[in-house]
N, C-alpha and C. Protein backbone atom coordinates (compact mmCIF):
# COMPACT_ATOMS: atom_id res chain seq x y z
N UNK A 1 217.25 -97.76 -144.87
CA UNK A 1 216.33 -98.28 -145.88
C UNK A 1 214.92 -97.78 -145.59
N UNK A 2 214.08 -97.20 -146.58
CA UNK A 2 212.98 -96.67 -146.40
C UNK A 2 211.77 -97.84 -145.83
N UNK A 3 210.84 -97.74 -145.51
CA UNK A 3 209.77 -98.96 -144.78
C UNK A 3 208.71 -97.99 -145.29
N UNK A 4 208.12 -98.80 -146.39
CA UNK A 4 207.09 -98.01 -146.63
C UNK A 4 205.83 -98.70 -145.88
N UNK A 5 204.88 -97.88 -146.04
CA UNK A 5 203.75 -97.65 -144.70
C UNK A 5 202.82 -99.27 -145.62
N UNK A 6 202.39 -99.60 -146.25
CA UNK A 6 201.80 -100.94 -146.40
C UNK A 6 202.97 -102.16 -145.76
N UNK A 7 203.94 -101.82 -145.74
CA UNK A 7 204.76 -102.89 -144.86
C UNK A 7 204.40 -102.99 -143.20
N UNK A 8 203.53 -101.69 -142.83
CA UNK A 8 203.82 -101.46 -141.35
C UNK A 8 202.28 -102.10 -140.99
N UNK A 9 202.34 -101.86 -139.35
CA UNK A 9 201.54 -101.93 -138.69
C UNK A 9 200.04 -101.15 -139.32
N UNK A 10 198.53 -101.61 -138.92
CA UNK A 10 197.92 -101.22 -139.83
C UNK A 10 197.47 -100.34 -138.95
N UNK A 11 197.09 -98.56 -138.92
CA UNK A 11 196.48 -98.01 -137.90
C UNK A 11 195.26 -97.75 -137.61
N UNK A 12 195.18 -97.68 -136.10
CA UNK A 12 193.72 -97.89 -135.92
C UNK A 12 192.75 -96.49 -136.40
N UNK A 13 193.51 -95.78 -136.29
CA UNK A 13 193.03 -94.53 -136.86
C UNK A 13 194.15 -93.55 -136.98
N UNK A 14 193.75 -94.05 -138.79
CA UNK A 14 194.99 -93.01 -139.76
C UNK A 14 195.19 -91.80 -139.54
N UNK A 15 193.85 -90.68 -139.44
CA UNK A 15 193.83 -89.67 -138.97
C UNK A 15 194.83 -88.99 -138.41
N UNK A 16 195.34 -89.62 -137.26
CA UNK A 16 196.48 -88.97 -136.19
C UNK A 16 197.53 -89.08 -136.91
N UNK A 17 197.89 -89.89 -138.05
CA UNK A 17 199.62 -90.36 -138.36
C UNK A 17 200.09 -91.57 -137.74
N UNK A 18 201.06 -92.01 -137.88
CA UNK A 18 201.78 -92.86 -137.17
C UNK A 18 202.66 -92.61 -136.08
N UNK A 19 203.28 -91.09 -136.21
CA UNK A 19 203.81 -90.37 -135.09
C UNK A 19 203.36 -90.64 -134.01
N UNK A 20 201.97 -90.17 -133.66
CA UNK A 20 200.89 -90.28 -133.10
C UNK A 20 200.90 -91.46 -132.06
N UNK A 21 200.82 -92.48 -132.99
CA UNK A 21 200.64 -94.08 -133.01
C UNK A 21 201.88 -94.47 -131.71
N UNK A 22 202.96 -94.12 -132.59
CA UNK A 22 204.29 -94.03 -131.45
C UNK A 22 204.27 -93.73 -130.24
N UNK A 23 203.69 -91.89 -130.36
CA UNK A 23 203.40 -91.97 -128.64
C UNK A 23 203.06 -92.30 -127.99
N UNK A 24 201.49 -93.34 -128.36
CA UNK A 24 200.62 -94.12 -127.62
C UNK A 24 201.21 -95.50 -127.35
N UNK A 25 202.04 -96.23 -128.46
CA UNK A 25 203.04 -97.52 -127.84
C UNK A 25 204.00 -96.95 -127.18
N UNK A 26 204.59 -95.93 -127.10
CA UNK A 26 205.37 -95.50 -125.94
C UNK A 26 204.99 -95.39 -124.45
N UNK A 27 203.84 -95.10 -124.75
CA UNK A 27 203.20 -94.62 -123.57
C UNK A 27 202.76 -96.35 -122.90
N UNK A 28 202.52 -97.03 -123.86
CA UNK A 28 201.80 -98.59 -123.14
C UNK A 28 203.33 -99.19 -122.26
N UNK A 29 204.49 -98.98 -122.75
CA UNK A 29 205.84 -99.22 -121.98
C UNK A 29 205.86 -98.71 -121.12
N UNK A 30 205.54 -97.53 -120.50
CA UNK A 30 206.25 -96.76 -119.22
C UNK A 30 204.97 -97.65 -118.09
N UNK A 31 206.18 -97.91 -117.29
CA UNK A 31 205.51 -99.04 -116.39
C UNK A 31 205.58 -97.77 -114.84
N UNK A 32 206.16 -96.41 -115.10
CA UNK A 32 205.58 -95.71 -113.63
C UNK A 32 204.30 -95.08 -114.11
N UNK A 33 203.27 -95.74 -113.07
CA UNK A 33 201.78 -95.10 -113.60
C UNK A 33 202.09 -93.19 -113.54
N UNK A 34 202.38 -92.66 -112.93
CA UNK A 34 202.19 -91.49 -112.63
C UNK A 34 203.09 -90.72 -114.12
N UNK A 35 204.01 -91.45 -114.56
CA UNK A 35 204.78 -90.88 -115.52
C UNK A 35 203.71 -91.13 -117.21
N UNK A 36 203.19 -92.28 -117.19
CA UNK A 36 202.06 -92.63 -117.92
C UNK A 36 200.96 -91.90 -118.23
N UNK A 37 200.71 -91.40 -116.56
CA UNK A 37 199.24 -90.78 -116.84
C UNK A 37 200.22 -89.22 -117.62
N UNK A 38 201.00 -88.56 -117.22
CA UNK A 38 201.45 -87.40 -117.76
C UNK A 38 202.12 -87.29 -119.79
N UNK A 39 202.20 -88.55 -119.58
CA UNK A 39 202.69 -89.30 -120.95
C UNK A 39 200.87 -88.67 -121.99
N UNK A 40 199.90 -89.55 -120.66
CA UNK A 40 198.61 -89.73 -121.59
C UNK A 40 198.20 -88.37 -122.18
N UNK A 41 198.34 -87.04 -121.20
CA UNK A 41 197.73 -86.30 -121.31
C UNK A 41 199.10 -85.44 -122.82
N UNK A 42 199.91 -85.64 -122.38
CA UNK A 42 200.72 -84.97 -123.19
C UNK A 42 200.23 -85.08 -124.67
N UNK A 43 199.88 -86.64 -125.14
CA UNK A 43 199.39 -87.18 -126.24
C UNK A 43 197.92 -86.30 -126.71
N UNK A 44 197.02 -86.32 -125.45
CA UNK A 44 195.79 -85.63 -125.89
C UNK A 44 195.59 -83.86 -126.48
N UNK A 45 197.17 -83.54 -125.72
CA UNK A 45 197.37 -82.17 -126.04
C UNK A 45 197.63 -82.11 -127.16
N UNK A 46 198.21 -83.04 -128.04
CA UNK A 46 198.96 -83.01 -129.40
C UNK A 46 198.02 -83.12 -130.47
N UNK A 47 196.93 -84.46 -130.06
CA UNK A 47 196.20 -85.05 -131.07
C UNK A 47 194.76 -83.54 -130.79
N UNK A 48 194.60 -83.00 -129.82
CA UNK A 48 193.89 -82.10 -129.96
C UNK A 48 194.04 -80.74 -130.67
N UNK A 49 195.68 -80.10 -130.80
CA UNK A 49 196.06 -79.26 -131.77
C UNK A 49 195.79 -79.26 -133.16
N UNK A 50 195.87 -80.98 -133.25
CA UNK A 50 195.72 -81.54 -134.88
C UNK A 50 194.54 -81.04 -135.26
N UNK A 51 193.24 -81.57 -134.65
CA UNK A 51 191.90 -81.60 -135.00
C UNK A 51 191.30 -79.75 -134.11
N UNK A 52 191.73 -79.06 -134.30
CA UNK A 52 191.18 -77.72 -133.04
C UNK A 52 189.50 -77.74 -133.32
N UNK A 53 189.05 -77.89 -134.26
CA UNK A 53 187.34 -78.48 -134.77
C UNK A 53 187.31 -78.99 -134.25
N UNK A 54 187.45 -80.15 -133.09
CA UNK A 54 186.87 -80.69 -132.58
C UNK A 54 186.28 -79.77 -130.99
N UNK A 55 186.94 -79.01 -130.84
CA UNK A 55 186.56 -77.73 -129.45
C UNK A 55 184.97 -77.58 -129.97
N UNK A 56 184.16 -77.57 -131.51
CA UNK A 56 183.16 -77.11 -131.11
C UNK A 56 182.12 -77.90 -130.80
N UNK A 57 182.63 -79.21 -130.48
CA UNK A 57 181.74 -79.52 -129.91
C UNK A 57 181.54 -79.85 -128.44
N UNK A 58 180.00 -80.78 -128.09
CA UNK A 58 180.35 -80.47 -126.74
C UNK A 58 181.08 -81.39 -126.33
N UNK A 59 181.26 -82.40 -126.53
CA UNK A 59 182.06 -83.48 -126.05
C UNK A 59 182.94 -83.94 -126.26
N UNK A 60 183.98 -82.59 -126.97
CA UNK A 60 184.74 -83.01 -127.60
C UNK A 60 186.11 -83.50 -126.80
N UNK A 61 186.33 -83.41 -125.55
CA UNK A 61 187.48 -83.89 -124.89
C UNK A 61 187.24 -85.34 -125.01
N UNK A 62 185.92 -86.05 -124.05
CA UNK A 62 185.66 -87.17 -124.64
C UNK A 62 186.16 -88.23 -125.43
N UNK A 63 185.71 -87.55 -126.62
CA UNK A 63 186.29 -88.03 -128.02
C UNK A 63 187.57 -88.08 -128.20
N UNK A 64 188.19 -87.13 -127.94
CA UNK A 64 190.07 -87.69 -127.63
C UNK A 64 190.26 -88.46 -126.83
N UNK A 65 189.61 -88.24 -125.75
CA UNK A 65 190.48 -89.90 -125.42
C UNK A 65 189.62 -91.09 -125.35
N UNK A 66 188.57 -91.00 -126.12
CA UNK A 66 188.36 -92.18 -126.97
C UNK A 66 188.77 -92.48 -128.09
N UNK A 67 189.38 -91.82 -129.05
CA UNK A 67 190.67 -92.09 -129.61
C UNK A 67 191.89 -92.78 -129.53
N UNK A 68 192.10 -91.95 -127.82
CA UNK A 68 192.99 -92.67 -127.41
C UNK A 68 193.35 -94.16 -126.73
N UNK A 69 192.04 -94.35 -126.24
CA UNK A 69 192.03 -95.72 -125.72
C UNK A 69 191.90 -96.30 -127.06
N UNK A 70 191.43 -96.61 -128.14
CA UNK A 70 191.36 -96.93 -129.21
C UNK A 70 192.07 -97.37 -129.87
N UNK A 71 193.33 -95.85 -130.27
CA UNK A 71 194.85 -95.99 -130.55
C UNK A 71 195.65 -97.43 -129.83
N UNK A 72 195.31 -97.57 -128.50
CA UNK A 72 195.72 -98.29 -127.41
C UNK A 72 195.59 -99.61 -127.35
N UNK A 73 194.25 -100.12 -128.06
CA UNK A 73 193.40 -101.05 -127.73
C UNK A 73 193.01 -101.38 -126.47
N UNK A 74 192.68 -100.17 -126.10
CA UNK A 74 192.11 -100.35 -124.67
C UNK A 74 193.24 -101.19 -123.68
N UNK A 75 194.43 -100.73 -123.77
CA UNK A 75 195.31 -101.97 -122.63
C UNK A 75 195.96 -100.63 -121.98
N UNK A 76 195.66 -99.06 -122.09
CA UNK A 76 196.49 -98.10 -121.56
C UNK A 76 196.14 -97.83 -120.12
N UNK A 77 196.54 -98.26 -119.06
CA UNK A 77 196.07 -98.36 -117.85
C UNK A 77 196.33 -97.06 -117.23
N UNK A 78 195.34 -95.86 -116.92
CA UNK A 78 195.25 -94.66 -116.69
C UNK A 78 194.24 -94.16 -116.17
N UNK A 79 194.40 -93.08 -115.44
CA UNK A 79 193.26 -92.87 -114.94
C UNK A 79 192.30 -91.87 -115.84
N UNK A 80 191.67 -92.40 -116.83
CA UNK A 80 190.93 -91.42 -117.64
C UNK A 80 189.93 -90.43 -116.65
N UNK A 81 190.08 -89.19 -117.77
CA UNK A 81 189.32 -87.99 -116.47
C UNK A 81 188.17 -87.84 -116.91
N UNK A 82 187.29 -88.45 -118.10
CA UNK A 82 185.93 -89.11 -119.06
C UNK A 82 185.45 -90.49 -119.05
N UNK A 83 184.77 -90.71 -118.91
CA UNK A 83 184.45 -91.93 -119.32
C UNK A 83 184.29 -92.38 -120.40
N UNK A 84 185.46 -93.64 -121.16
CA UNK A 84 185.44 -93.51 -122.26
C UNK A 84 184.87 -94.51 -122.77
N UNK A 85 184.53 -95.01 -124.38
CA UNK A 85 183.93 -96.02 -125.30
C UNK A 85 184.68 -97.63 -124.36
N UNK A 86 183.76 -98.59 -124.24
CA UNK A 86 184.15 -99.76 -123.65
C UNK A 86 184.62 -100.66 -125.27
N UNK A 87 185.16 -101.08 -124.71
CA UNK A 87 186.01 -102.32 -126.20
C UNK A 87 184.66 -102.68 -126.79
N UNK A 88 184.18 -103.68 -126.37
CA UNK A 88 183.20 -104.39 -126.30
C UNK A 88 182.11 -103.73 -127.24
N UNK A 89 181.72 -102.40 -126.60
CA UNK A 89 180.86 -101.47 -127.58
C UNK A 89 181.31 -101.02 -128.51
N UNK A 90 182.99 -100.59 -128.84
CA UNK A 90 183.32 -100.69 -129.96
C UNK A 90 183.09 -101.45 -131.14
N UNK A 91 183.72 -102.49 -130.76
CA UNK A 91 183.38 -103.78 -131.85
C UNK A 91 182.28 -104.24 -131.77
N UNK A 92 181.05 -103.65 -130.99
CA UNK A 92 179.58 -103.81 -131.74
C UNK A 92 179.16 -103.12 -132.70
N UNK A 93 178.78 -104.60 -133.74
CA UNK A 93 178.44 -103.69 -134.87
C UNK A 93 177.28 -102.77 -135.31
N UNK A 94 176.96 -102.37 -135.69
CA UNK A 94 176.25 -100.68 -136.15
C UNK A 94 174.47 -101.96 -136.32
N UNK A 95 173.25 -101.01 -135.26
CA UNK A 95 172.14 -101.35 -135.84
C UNK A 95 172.07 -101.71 -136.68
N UNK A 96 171.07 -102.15 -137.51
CA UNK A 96 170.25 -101.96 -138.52
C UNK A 96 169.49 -101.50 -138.79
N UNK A 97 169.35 -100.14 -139.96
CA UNK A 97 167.96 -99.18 -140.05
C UNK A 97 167.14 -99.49 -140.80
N UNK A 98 166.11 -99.76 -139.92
CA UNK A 98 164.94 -100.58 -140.88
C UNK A 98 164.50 -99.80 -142.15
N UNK A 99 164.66 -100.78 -143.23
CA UNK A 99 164.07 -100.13 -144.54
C UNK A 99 162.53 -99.49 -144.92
N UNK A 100 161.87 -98.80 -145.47
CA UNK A 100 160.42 -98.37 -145.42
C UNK A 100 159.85 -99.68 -146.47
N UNK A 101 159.08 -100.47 -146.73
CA UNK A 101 158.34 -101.29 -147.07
C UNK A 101 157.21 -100.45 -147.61
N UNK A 102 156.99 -100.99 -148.72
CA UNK A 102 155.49 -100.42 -149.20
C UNK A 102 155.38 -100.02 -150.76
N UNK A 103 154.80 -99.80 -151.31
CA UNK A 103 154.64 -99.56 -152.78
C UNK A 103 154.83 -97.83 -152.87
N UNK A 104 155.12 -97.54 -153.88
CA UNK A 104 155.64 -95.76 -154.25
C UNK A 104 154.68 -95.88 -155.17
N UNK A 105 153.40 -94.69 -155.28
CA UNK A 105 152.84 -94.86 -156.04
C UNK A 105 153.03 -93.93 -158.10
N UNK A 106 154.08 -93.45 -157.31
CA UNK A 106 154.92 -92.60 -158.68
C UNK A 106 156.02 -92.39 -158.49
N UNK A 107 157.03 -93.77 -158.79
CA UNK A 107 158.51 -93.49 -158.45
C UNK A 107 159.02 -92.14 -158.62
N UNK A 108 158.80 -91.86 -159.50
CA UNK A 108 159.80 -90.51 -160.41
C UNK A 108 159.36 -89.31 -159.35
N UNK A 109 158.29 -89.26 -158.31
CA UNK A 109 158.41 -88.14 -157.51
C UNK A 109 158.74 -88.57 -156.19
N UNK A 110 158.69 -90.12 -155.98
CA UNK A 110 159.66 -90.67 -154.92
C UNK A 110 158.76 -90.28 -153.35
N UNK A 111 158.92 -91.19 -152.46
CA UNK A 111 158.15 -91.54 -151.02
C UNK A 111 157.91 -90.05 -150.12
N UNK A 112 159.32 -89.80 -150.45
CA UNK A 112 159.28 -88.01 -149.42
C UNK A 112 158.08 -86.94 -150.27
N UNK A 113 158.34 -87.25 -151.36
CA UNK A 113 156.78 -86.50 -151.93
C UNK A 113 155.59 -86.69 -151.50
N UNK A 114 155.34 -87.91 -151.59
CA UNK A 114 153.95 -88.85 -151.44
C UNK A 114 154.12 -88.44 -150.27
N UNK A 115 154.72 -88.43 -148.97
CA UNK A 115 154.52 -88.02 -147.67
C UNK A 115 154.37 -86.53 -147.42
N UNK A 116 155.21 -85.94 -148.33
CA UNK A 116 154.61 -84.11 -147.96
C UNK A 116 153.19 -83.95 -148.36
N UNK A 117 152.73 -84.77 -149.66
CA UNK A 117 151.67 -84.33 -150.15
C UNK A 117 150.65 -84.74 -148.74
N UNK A 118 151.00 -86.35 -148.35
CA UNK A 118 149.56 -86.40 -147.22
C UNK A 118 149.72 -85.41 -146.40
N UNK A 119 150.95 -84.97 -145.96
CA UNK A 119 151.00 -83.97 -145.07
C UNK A 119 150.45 -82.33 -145.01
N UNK A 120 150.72 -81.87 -146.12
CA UNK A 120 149.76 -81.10 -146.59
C UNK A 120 148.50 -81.10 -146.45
N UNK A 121 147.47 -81.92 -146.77
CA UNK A 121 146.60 -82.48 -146.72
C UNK A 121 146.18 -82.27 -145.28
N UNK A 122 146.79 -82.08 -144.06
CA UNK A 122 146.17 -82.17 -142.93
C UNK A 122 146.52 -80.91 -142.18
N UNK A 123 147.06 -80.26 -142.99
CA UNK A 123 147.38 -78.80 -142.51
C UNK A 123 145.77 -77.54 -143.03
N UNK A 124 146.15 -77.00 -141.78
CA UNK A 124 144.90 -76.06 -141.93
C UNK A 124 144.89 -74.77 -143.24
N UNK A 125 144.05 -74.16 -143.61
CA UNK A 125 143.98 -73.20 -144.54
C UNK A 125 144.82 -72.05 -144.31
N UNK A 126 145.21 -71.69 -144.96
CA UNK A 126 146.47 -70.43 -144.20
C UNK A 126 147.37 -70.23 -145.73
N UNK A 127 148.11 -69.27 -145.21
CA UNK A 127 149.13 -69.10 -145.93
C UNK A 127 150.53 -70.05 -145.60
N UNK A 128 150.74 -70.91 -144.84
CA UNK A 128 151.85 -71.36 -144.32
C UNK A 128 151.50 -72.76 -145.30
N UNK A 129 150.02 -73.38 -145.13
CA UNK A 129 149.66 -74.34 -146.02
C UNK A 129 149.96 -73.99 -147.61
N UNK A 130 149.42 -72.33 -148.04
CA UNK A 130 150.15 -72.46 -149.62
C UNK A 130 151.02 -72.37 -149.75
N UNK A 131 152.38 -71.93 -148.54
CA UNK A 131 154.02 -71.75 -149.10
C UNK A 131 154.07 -73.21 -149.51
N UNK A 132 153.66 -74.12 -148.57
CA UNK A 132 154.05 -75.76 -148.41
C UNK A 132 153.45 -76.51 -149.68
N UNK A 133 152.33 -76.12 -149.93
CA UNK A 133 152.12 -76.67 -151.55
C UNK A 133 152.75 -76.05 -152.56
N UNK A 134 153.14 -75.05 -152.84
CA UNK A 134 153.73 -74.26 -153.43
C UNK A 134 155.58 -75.33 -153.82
N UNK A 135 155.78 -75.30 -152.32
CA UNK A 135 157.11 -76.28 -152.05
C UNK A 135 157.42 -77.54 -152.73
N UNK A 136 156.06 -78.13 -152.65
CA UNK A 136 155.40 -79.27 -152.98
C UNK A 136 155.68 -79.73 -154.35
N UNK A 137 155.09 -78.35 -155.44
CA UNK A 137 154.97 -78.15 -156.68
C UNK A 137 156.58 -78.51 -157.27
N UNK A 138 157.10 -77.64 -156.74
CA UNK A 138 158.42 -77.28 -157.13
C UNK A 138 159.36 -78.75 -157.31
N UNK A 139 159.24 -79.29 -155.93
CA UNK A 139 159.59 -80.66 -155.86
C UNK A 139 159.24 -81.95 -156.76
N UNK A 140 157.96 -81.49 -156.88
CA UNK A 140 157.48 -82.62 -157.85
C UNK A 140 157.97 -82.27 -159.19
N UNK A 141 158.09 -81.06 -159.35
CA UNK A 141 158.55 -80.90 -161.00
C UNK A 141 160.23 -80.78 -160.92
N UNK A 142 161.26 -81.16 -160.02
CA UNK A 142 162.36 -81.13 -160.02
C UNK A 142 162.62 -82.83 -160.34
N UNK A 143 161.89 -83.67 -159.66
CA UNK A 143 161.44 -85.02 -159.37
C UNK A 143 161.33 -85.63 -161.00
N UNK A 144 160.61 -84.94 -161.29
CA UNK A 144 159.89 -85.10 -163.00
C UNK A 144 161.16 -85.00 -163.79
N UNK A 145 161.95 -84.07 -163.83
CA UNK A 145 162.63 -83.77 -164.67
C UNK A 145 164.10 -84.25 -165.02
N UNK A 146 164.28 -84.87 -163.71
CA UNK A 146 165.05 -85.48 -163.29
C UNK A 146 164.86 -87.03 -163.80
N UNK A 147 163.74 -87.33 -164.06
CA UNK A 147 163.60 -88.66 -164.84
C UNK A 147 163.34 -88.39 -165.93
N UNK A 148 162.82 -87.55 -166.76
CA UNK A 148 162.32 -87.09 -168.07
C UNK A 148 163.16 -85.46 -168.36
N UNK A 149 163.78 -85.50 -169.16
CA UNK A 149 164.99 -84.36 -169.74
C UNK A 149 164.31 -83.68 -170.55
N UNK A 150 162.71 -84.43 -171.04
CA UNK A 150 162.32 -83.37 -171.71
C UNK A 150 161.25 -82.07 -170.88
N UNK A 151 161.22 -82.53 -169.87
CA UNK A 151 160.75 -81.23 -169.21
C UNK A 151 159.16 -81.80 -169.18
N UNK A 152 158.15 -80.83 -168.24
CA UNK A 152 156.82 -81.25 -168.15
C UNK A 152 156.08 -80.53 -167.99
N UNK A 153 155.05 -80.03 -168.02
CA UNK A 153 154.06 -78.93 -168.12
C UNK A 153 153.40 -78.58 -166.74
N UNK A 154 153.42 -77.23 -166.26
CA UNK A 154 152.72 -77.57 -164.75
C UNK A 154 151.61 -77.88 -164.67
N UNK A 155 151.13 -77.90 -165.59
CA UNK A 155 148.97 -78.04 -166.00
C UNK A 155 149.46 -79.71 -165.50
N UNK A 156 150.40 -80.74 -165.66
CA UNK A 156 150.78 -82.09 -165.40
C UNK A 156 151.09 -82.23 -164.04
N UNK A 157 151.72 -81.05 -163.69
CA UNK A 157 152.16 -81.90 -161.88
C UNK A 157 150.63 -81.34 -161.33
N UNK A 158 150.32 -80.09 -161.69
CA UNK A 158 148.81 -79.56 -160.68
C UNK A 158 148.10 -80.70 -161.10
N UNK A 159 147.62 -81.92 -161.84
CA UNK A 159 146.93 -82.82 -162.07
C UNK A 159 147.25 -84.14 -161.20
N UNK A 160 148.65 -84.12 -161.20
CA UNK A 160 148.90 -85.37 -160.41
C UNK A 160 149.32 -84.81 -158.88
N UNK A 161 149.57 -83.75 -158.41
CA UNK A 161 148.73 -83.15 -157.13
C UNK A 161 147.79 -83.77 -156.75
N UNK A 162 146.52 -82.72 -157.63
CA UNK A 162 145.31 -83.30 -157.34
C UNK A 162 144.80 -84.91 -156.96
N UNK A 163 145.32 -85.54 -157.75
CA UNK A 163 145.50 -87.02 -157.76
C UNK A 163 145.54 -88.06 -156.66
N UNK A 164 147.01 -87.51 -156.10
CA UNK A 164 147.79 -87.62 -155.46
C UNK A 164 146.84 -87.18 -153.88
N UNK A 165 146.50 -86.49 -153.61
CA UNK A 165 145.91 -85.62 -152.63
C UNK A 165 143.92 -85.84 -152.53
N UNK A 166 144.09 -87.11 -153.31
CA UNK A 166 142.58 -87.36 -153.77
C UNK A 166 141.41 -86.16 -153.69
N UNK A 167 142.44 -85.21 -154.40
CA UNK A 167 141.33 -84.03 -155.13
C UNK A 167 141.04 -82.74 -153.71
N UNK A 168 142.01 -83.34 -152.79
CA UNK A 168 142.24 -82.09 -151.49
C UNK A 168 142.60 -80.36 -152.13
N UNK A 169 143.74 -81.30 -152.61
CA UNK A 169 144.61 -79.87 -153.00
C UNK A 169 144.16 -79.76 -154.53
N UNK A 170 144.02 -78.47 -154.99
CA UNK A 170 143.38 -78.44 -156.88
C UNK A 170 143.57 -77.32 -156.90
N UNK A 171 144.95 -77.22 -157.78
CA UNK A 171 145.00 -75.93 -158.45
C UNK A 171 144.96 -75.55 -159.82
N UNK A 172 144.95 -74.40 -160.05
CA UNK A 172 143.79 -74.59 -161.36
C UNK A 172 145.19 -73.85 -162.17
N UNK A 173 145.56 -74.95 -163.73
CA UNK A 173 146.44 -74.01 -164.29
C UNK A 173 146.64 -72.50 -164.51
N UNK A 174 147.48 -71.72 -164.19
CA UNK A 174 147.84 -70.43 -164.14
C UNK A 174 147.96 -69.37 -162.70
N UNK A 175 147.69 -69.98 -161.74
CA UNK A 175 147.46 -69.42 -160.62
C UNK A 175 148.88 -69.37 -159.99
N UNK A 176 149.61 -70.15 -160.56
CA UNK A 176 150.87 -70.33 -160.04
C UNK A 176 151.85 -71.13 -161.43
N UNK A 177 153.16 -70.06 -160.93
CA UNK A 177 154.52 -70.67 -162.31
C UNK A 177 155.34 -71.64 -161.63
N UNK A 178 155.51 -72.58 -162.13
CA UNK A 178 156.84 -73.16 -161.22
C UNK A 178 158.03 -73.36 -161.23
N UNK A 179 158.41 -72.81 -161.20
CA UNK A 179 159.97 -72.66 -161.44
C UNK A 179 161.14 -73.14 -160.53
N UNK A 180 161.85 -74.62 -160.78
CA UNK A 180 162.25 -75.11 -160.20
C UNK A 180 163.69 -74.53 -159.55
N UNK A 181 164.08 -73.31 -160.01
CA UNK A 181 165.32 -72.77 -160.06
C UNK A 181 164.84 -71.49 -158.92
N UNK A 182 163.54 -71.28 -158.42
CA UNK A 182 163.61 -70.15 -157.46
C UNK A 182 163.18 -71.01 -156.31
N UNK A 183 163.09 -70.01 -155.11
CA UNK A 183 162.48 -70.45 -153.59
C UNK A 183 160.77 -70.65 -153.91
N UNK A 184 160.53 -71.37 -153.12
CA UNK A 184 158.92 -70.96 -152.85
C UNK A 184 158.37 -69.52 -152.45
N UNK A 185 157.16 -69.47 -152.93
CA UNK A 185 157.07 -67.76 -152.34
C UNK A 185 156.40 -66.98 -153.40
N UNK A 186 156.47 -67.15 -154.76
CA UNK A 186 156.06 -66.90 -155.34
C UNK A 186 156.26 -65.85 -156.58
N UNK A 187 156.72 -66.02 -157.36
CA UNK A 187 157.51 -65.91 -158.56
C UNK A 187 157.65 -64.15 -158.15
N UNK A 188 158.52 -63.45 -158.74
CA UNK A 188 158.25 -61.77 -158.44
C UNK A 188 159.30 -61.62 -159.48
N UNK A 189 159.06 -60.14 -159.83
CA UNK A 189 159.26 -59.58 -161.10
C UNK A 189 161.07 -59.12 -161.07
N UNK A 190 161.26 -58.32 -161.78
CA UNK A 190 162.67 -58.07 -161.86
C UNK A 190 162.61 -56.69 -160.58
N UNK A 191 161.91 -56.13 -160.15
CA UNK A 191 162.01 -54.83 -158.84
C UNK A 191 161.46 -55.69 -157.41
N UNK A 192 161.50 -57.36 -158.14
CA UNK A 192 161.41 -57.30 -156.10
C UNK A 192 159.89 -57.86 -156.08
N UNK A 193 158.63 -57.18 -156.53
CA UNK A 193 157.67 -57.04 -156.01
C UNK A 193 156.80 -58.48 -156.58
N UNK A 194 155.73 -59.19 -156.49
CA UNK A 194 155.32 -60.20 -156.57
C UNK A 194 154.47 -60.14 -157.56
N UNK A 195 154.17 -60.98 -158.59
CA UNK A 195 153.57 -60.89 -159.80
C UNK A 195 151.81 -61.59 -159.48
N UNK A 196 151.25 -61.23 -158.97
CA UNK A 196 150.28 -61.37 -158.55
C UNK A 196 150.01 -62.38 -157.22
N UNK A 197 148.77 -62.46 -156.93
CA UNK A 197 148.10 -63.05 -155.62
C UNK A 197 147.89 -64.60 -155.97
N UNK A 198 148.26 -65.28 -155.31
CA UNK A 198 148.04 -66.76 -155.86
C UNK A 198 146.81 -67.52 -154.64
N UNK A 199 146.13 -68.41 -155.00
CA UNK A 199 145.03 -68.84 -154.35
C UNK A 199 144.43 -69.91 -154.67
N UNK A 200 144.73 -71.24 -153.83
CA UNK A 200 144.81 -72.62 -154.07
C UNK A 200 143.21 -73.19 -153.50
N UNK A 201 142.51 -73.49 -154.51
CA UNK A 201 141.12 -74.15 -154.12
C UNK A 201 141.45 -75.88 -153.09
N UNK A 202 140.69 -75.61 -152.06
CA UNK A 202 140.77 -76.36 -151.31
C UNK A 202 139.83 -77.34 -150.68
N UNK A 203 139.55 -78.87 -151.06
CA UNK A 203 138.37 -79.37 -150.54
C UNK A 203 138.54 -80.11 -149.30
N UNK A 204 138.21 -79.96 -148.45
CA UNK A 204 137.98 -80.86 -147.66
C UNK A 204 136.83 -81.83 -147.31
């Protein structure tokens, strides 16, 4: 008679199968430690074929047999060759990541904006400062458009820039296209080459 799998035992981690599952209650029976520990490793060889992604990382032996004690509920008495996850820290539950508090002063371009823009703002004159406003631009008019389908004029985001940047950053319509569909860098023609010099008035 078939036993379908909502009838069964619930696993601790589906991942492996239930096969899996088997070897590890097999393994909690064998009462000669030495046959156990060869039992354990046999298991880690298997469940490690499954996942071979896990080799790139660094800790990835580790992680199998924290799996495996897991699989186990921690009752597999062995001599692990890692030190693995304690029960205890398992079933502690996950921090809490504190939320950001504070007012957005233009939802529709959202907090990570408002923070590049101050950030900008404290970067020195350079060219690395106009890729980053440039970046800036782009974002804010992806931001925009994304709440409004009808699209927005850049003469509108270079204004609320300015704004935004209490009149730091001011660029003057036409000095720059924005085009939310290329990199930063600065618009260039169909051979490659760059459609003029762009140059962002700057007050400090």
């Amino acid at each position: 008679m078939m036993e379908y799998n909502t009838k069964q035992k619930r696993l601790p981690l589906p991942e492996y199968g239930r096969s899996v599952q088997k070897m590890v209650d097999h393994a909690l029976t064998i009462e000669d430690r030495e046959e156990r520990q060869k039992c354990a490793h046999t298991i880690i060889n298997i469940m490690g074929s499954m996942f071979p992604n896990l080799r790139i990382l660094p800790d990835w032996e580790r992680k199998l047999w924290d799996h495996l004690a897991i699989m186990a509920d921690f009752q597999l008495d062995i001599d692990y060759p890692v030190e693995v996850i304690k029960k205890e820290k398992f079933n502690e539950p996950p921090q809490r990541i504190p939320y950001q508090t504070g007012e957005i002063a233009n939802r529709h371009y959202g907090r990570i904006v408002e923070e590049m823009i101050a950030h900008a703002c404290t970067m020195e004159e350079g060219e690395e400062r106009d890729r980053f406003v440039e970046l800036i631009t782009v974002q804010m008019k992806k931001n925009y458009i994304a709440w409004n389908k009808d699209g927005v004029e850049d003469k509108k985001i270079f204004e609320d820039l300015k704004h935004y940047s209490q009149g730091r950053i001011d660029i003057t319509e036409g000095e720059i296209r924005i085009n939310p569909g290329a990199p930063a860098g600065g618009q260039r023609n169909g051979k490659g080459r760059q459609m003029g010099k762009k140059t962002f008035k700057r007050k400090y």
